[in-house]
C-alpha atoms as a PDB file:
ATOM      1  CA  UNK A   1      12.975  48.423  92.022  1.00  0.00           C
ATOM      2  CA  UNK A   2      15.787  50.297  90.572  1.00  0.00           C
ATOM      3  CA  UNK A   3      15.945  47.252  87.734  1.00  0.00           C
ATOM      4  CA  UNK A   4      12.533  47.608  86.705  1.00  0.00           C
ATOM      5  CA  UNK A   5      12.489  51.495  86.132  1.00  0.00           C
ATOM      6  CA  UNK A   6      15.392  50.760  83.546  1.00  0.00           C
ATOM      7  CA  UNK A   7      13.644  48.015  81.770  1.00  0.00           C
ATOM      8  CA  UNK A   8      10.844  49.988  81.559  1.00  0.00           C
ATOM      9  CA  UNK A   9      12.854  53.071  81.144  1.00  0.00           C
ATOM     10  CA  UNK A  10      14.557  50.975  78.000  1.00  0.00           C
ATOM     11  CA  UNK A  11      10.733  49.618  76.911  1.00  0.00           C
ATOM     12  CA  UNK A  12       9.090  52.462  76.067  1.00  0.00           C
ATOM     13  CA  UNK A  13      12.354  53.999  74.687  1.00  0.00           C
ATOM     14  CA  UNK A  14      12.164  51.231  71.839  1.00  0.00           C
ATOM     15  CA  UNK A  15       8.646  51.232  71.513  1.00  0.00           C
ATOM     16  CA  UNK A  16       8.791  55.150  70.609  1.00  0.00           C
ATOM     17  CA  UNK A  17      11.705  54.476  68.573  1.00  0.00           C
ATOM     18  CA  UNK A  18       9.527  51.663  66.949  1.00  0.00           C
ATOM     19  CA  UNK A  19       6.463  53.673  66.009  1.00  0.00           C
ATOM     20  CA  UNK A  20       8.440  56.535  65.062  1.00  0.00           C
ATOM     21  CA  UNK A  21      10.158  54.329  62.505  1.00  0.00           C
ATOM     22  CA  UNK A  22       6.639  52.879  61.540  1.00  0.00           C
ATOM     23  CA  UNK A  23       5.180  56.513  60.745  1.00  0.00           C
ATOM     24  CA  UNK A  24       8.017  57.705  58.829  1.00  0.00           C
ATOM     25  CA  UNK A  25       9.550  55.650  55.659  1.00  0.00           C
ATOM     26  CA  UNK A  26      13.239  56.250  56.669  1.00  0.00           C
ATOM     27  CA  UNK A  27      13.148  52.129  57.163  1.00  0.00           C
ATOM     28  CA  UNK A  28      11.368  50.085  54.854  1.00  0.00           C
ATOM     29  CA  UNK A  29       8.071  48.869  56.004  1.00  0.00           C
ATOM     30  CA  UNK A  30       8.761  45.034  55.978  1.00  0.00           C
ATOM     31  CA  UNK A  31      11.773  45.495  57.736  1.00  0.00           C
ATOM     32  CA  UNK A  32       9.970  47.830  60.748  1.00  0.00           C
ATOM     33  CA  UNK A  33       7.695  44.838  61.239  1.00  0.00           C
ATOM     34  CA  UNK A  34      10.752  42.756  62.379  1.00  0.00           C
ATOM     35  CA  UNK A  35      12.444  45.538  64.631  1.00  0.00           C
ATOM     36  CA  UNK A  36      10.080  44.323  68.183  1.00  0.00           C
ATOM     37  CA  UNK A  37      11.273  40.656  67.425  1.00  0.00           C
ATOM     38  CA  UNK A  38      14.942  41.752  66.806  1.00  0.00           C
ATOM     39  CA  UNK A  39      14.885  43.877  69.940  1.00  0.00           C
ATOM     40  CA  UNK A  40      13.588  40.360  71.767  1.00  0.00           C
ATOM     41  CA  UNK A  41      16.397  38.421  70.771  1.00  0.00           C
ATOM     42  CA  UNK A  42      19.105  41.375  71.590  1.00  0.00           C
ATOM     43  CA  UNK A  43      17.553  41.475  74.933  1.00  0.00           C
ATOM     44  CA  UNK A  44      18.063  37.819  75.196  1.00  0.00           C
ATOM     45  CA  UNK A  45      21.685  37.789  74.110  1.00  0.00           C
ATOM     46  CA  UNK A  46      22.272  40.752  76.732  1.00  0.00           C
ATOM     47  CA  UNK A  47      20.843  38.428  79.510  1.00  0.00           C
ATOM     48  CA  UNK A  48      22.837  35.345  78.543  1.00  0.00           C
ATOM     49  CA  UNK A  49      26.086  37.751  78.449  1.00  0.00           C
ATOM     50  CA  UNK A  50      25.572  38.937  81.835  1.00  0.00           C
ATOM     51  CA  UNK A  51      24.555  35.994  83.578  1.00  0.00           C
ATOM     52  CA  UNK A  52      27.795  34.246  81.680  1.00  0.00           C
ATOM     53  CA  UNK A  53      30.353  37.435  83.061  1.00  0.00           C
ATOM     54  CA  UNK A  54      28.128  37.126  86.663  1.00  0.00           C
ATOM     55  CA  UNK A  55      29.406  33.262  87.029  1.00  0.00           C
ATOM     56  CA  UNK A  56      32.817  34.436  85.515  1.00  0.00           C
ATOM     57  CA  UNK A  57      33.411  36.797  88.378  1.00  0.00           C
ATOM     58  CA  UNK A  58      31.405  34.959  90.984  1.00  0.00           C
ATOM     59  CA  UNK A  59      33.368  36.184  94.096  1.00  0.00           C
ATOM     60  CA  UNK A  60      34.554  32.611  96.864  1.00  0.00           C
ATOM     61  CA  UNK A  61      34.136  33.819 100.115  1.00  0.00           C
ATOM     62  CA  UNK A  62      36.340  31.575 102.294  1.00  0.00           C
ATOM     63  CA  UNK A  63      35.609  32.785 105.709  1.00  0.00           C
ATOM     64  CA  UNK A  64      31.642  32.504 104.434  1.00  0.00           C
ATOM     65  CA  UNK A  65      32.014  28.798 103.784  1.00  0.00           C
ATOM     66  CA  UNK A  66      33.589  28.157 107.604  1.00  0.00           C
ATOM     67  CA  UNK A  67      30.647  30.866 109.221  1.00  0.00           C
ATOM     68  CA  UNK A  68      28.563  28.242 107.402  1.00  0.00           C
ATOM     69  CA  UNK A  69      30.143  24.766 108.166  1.00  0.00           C
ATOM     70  CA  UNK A  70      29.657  26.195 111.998  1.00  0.00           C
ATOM     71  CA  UNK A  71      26.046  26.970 111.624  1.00  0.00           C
ATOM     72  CA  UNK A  72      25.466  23.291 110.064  1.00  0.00           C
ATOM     73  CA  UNK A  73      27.910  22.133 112.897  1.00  0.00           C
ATOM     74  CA  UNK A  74      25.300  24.216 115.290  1.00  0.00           C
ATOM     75  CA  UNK A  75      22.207  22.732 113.693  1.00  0.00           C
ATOM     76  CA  UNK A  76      23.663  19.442 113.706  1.00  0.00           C
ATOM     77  CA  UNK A  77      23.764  19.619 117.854  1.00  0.00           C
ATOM     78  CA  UNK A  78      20.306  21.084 118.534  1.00  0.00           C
ATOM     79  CA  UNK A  79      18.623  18.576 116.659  1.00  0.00           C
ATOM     80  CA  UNK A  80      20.333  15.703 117.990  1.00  0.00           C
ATOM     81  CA  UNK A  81      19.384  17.380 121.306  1.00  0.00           C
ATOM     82  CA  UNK A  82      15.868  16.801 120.660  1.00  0.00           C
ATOM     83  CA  UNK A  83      16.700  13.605 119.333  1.00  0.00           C
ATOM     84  CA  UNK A  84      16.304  14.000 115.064  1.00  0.00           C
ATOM     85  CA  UNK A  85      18.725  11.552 113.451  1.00  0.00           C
ATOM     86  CA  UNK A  86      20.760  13.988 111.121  1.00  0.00           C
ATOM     87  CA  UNK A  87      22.784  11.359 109.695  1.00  0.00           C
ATOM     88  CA  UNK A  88      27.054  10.818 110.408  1.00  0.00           C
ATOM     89  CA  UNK A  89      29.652  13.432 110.371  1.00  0.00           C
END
């Protein structure tokens, strides 16, 4: 939830910013036309970054991967319990 109130947060700052620029002539007019779409591609670029640093420092978790091997192990016995071919080891 904490996400969304800063996108929004970041929204309405731009769209303020946007028609502020739009009533005054400090920008030219053509050029405040292109602003939202500018602001759409920044906003893509910014994703793309932080997804790309997220998988740079995606954390291993060794002692994760064995917790989970012996949970698969687990499943692995009750099924073949109740007789469900889970294929070979």
């Amino acid at each position: 939830m904490k996400h969304i109130v800063k996108i929004m947060t970041l929204v309405v700052a731009m769209a303020s910013l946007w028609i502020g620029l739009l009533q005054t002539s400090v920008v030219p007019h053509s050029h405040t036309w292109l602003l939202p779409i500018y602001f759409v591609v920044s906003l893509g670029c910014y994703g793309l970054l932080m997804v790309g640093v997220g998988l740079m420092q995606f954390p291993t978790c060794p002692q994760e991967a064995v917790l989970l091997q012996q949970d698969i192990l687990e499943a692995k016995g009750f099924l073949k319990q109740r007789g469900v071919d889970v294929g070979s080891d």
